[in-house]
N, C-alpha and C. Protein backbone atom coordinates (compact mmCIF):
# COMPACT_ATOMS: atom_id res chain seq x y z
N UNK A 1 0.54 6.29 16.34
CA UNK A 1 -0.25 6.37 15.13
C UNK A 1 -1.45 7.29 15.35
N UNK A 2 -1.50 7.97 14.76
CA UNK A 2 -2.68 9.52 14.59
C UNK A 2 -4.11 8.31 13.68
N UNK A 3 -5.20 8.75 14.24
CA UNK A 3 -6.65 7.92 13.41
C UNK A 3 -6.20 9.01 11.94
N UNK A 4 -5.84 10.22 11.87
CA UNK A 4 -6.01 10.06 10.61
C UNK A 4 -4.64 9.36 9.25
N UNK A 5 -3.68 8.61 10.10
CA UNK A 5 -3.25 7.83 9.30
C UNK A 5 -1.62 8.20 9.46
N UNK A 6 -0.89 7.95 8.62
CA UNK A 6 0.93 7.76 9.66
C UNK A 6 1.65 9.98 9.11
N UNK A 7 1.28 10.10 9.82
CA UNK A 7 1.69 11.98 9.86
C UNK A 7 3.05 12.20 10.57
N UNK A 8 4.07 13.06 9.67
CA UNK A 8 5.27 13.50 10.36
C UNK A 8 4.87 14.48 11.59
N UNK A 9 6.13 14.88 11.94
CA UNK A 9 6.57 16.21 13.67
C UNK A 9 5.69 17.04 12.89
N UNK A 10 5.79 17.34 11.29
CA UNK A 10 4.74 18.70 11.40
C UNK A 10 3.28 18.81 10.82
N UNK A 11 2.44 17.37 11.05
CA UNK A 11 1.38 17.10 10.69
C UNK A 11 0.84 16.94 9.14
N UNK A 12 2.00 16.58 8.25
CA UNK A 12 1.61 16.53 7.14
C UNK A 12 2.04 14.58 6.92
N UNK A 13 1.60 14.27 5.54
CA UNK A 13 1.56 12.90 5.67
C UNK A 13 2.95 12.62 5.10
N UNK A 14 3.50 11.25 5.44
CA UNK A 14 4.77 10.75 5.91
C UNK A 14 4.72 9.44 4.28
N UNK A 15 5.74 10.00 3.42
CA UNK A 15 5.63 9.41 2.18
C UNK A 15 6.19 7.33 2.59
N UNK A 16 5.45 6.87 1.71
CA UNK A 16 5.35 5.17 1.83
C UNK A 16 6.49 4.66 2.51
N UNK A 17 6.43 3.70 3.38
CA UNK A 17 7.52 3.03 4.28
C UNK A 17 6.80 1.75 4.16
N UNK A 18 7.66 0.93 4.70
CA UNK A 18 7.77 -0.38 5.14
C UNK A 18 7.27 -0.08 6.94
N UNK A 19 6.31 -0.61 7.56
CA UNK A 19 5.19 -0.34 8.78
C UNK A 19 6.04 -1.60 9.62
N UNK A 20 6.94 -0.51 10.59
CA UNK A 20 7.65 -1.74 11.77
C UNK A 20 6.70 -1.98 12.74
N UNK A 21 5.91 -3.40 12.84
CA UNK A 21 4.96 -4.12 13.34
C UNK A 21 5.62 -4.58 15.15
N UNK A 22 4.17 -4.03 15.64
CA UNK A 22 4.72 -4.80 17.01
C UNK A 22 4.51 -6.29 17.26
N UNK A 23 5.71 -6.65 18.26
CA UNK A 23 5.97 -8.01 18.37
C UNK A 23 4.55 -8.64 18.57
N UNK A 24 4.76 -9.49 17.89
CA UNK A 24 2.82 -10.71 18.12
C UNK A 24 2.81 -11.35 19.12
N UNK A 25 1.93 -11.29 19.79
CA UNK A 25 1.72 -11.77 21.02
C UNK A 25 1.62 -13.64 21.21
N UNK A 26 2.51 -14.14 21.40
CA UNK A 26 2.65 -15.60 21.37
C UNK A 26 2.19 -16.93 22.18
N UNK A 27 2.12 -17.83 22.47
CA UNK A 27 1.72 -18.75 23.38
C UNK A 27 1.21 -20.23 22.44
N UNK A 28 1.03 -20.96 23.42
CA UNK A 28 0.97 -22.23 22.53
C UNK A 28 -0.32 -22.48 21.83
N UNK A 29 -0.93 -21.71 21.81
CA UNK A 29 -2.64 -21.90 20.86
C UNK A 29 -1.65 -21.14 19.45
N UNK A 30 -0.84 -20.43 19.49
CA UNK A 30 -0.35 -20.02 18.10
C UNK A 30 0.07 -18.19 18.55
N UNK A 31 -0.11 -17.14 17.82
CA UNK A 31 0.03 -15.85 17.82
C UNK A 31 -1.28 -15.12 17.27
N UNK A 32 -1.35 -13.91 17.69
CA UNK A 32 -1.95 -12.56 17.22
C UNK A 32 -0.70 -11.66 16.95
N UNK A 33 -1.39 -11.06 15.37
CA UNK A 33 0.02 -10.26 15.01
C UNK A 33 -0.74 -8.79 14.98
N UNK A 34 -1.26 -7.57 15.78
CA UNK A 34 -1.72 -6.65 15.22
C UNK A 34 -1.20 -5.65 14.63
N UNK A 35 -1.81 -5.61 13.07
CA UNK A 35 -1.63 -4.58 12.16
C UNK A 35 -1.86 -3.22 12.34
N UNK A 36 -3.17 -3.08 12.70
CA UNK A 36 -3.42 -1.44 13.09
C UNK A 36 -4.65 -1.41 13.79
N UNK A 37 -4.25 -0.09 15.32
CA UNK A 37 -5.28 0.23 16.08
C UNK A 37 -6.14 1.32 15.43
N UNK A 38 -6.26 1.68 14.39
CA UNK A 38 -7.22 3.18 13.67
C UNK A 38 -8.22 2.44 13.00
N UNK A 39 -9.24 3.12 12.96
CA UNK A 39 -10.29 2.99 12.35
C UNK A 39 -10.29 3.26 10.31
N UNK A 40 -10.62 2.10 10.15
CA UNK A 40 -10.61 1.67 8.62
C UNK A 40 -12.17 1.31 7.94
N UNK A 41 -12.13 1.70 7.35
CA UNK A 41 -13.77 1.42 6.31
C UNK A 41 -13.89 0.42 5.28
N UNK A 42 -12.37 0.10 4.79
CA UNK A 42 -12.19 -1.03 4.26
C UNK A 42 -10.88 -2.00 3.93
N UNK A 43 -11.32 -3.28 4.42
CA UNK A 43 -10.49 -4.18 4.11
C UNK A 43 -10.52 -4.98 3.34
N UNK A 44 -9.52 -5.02 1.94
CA UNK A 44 -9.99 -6.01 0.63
C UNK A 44 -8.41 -7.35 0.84
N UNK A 45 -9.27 -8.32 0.34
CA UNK A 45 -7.83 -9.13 0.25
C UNK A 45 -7.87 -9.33 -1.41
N UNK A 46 -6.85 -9.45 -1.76
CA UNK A 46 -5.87 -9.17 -3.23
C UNK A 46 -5.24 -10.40 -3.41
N UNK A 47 -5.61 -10.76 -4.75
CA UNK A 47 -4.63 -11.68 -5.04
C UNK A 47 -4.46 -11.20 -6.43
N UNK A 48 -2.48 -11.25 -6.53
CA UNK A 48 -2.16 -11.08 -8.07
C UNK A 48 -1.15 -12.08 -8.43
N UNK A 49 -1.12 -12.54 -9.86
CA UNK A 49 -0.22 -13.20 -10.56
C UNK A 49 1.06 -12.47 -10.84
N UNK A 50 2.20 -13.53 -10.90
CA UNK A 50 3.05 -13.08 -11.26
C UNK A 50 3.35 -12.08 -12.54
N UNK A 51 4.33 -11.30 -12.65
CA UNK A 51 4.64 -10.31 -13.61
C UNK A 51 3.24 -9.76 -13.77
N UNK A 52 2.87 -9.21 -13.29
CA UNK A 52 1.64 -8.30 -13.46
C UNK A 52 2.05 -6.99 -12.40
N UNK A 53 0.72 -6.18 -12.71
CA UNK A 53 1.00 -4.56 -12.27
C UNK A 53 -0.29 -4.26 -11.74
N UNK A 54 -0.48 -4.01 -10.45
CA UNK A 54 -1.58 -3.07 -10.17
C UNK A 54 -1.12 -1.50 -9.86
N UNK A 55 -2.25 -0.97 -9.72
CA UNK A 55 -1.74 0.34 -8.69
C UNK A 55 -1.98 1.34 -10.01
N UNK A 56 -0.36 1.93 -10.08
CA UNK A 56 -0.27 2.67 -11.61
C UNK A 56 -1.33 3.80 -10.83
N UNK A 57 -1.57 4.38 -9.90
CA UNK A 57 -2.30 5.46 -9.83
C UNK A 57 -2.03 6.36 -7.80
N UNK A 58 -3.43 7.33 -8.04
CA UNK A 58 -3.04 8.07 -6.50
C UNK A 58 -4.35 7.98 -5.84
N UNK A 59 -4.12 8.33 -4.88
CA UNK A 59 -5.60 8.49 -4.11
C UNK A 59 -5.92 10.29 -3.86
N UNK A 60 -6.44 10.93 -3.93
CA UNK A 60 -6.44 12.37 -3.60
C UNK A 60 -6.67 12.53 -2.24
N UNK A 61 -7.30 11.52 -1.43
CA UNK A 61 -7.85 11.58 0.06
C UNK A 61 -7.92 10.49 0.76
N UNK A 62 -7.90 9.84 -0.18
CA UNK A 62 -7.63 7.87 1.21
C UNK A 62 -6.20 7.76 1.16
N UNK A 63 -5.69 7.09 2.14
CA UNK A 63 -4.69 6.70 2.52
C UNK A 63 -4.77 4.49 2.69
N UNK A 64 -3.62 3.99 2.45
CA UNK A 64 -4.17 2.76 2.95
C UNK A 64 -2.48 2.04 3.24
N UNK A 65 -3.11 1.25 3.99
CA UNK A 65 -2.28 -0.25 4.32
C UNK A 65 -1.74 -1.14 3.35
N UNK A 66 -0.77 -1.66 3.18
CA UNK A 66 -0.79 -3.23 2.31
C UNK A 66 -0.01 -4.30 3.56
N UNK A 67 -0.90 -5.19 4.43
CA UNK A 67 -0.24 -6.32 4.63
C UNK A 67 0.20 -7.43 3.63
N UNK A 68 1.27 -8.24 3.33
CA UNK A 68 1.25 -9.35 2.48
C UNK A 68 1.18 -10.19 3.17
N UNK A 69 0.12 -11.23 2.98
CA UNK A 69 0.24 -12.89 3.43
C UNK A 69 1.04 -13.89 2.74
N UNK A 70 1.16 -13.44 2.02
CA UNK A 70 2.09 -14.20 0.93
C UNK A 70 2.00 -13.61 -0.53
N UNK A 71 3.82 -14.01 -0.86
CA UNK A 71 4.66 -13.68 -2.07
C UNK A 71 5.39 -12.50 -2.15
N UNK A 72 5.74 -11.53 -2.92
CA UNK A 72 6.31 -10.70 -2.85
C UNK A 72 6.40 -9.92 -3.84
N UNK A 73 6.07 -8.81 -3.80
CA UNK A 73 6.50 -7.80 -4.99
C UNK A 73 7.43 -5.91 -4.83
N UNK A 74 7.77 -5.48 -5.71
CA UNK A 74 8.41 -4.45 -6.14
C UNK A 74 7.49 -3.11 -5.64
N UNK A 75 7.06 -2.06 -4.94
CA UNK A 75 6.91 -1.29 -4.74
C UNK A 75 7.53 0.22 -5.31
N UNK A 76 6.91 0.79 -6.18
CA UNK A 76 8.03 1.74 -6.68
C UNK A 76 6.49 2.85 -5.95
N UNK A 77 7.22 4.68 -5.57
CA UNK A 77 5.97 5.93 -5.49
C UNK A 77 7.08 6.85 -5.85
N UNK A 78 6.34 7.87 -5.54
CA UNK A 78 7.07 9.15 -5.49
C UNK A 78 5.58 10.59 -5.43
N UNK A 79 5.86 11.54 -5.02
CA UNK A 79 4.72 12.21 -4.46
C UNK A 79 4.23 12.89 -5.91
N UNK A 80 2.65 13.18 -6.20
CA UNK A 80 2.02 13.28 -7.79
C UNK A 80 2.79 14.22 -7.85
N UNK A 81 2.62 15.03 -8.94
CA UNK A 81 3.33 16.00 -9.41
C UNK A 81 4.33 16.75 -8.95
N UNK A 82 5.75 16.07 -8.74
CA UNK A 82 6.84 16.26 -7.99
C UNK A 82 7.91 16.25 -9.02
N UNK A 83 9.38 16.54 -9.07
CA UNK A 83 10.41 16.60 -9.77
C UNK A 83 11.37 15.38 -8.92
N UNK A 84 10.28 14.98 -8.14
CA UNK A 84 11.26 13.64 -6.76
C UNK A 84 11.47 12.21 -8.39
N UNK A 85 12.52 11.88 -8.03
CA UNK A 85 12.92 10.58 -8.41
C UNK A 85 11.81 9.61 -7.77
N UNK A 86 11.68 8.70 -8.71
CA UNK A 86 10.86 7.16 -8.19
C UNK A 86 11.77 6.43 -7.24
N UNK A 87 11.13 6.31 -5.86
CA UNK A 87 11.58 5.30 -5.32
C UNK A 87 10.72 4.09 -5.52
N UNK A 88 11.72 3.29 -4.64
CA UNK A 88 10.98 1.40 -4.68
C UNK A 88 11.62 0.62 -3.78
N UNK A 89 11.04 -0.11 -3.75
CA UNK A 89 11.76 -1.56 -2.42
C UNK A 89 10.69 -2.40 -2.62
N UNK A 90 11.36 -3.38 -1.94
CA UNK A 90 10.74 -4.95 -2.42
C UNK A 90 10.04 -5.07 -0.88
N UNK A 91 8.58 -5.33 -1.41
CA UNK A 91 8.15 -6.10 -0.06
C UNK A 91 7.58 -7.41 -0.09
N UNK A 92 7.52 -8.25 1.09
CA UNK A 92 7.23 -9.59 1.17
C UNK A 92 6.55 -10.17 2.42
N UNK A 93 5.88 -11.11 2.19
CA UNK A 93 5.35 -12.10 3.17
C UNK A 93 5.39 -10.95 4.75
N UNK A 94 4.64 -11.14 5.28
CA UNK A 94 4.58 -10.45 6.54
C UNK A 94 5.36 -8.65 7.03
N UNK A 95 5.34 -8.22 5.23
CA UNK A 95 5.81 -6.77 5.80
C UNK A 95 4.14 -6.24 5.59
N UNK A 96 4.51 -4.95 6.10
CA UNK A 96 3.12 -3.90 6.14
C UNK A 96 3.94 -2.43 5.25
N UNK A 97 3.26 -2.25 4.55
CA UNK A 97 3.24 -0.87 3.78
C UNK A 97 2.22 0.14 4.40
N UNK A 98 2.49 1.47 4.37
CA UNK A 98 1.70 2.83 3.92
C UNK A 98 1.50 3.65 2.98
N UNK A 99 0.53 4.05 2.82
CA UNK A 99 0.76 4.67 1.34
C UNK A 99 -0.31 5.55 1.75
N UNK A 100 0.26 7.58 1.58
CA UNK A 100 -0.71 8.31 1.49
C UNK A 100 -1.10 9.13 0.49
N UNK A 101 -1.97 10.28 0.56
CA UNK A 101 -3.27 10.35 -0.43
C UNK A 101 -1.82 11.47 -0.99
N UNK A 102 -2.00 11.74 -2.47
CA UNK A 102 -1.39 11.94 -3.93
C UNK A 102 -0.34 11.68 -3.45
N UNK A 103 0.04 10.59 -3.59
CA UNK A 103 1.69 9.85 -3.95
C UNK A 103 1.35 8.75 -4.92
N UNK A 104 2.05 8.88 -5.95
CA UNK A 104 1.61 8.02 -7.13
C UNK A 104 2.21 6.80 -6.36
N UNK A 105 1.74 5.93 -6.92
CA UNK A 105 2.05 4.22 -6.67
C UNK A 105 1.68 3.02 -7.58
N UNK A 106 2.83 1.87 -7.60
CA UNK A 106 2.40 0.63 -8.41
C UNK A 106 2.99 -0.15 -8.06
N UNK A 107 2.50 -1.48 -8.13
CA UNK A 107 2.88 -2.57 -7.62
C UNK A 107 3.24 -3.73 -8.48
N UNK A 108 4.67 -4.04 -8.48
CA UNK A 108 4.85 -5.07 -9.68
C UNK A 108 5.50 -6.43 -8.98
N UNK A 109 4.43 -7.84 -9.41
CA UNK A 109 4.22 -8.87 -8.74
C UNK A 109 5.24 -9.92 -9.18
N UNK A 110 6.46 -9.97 -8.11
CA UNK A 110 7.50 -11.08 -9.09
C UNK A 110 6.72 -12.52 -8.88
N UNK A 111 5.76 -12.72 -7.83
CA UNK A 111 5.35 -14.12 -7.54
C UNK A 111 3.64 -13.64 -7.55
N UNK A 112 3.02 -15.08 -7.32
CA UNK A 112 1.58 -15.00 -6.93
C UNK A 112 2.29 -14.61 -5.43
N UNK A 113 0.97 -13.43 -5.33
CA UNK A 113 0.87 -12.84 -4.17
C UNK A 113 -0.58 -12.13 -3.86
N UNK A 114 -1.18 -12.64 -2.04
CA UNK A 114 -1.92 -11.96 -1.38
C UNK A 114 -1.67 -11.21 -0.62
N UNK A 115 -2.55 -10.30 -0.54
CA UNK A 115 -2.20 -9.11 0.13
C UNK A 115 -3.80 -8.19 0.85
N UNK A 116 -3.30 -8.26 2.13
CA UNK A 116 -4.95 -7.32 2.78
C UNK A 116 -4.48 -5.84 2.40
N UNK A 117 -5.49 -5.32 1.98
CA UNK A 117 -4.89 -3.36 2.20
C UNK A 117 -6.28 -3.16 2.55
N UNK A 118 -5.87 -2.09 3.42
CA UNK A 118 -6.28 -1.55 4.56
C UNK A 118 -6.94 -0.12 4.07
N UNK A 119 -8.30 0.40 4.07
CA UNK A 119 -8.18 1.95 3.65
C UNK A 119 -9.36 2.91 4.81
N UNK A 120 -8.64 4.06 4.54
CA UNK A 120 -9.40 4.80 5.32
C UNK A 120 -10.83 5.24 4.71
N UNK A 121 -11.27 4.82 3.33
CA UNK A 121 -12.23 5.58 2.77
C UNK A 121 -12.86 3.94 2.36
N UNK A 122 -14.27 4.12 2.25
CA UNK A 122 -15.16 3.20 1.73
C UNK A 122 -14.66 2.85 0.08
N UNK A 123 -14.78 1.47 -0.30
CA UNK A 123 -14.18 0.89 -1.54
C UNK A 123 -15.19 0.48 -2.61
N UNK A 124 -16.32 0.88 -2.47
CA UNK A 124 -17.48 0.61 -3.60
C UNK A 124 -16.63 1.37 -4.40
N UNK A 125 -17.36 0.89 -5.64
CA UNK A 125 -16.83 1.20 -7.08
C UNK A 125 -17.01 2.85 -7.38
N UNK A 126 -17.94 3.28 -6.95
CA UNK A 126 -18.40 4.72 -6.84
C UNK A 126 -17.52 5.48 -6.19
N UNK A 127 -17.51 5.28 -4.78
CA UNK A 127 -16.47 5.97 -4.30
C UNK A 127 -15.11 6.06 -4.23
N UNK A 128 -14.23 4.88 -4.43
CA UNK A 128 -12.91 4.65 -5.05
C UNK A 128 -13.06 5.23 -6.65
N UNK A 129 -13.78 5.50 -7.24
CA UNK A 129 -13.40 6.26 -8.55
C UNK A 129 -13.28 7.28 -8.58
N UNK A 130 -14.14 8.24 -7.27
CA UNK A 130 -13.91 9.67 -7.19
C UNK A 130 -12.66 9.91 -6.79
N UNK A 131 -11.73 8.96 -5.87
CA UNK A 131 -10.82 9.64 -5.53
C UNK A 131 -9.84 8.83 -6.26
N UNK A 132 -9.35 8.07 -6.93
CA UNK A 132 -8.77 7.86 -7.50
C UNK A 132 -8.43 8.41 -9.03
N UNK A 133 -7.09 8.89 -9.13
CA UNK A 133 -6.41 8.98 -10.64
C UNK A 133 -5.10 7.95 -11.29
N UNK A 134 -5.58 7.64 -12.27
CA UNK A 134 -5.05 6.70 -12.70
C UNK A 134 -3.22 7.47 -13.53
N UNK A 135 -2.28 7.24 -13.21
CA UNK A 135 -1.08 7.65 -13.95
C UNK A 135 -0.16 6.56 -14.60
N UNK A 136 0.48 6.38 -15.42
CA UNK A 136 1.16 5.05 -15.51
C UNK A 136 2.83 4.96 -15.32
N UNK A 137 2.98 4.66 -13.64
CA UNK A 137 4.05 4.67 -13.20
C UNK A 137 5.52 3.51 -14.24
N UNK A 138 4.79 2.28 -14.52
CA UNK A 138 5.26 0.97 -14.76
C UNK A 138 4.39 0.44 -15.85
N UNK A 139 5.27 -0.02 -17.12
CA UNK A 139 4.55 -0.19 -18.23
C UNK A 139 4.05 -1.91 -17.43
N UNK A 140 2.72 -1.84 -17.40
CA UNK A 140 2.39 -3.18 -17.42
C UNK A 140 2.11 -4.33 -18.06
N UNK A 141 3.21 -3.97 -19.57
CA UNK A 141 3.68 -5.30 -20.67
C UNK A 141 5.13 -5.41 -20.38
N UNK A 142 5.44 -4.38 -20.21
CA UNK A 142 7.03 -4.30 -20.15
C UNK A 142 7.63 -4.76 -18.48
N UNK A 143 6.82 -4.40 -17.80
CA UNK A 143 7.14 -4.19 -16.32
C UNK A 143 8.51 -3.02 -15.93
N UNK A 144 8.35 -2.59 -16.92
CA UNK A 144 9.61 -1.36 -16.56
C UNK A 144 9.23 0.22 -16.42
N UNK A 145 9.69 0.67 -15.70
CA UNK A 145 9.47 2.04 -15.18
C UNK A 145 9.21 3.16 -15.86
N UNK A 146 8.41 3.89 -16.38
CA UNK A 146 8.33 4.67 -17.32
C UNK A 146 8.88 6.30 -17.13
């Protein structure tokens, strides 16, 4: 893993995956599961209700994480202004996502679900607005793909 965040062989950024986690270190007090050795500026924990939609937008320059602690939802991206088809996959309970800067993204919640995400850029309201653009991947009455 590169500090500036998950980069292909030719240094450009590596579109959203499912983050194969190393084995947690075990013993009888319980486990440590670590998520990521890079330096992050912010960590928010999330909670959403079922059939609901976050996301619906890009980052121009942060990149971030989604651990789930629990529930599960629909992941659909595809890179901003591309002729690429929407992909998606379902993630759940103990997967880790990536997601880098202009790849549209949204998140549609079949259950209550928490979730830590992870970002490389500070999350005050100020600065998450500069880099964020809002697009609407997933109608969030309909929950269907637009």
């Amino acid at each position: 893993m590169k500090l500036t965040g998950e980069l292909d062989e030719n240094g450009k950024y590596r579109q959203s995956f499912l983050v194969e986690l190393e084995a947690a270190h075990k013993d009888q007090r319980g486990f440590i599961q670590m998520l990521t050795n890079i330096p992050v500026h912010n960590v928010s924990l999330i909670e959403s209700e079922p059939e609901t939609v976050r996301s619906n937008h890009y980052h121009k320059l942060d990149w971030h994480y989604i651990y789930v602690l629990s529930g599960v939802f629909d992941y659909y991206y595809k890179w901003h202004d591309s002729n690429q088809e929407t992909q998606c996959f379902e993630v759940k309970a103990g997967d880790m996502i990536w997601t880098p800067p202009m790849e549209d993204h949204a998140t549609v919640f079949k259950k209550k679900t928490q979730i830590l995400a992870l970002s490389l850029m500070p999350r005050d309201q100020k600065a998450y607005e500069a880099d964020v653009e809002r697009v609407i991947m997933v109608d969030p009455v309909t929950l269907n793909l637009v």
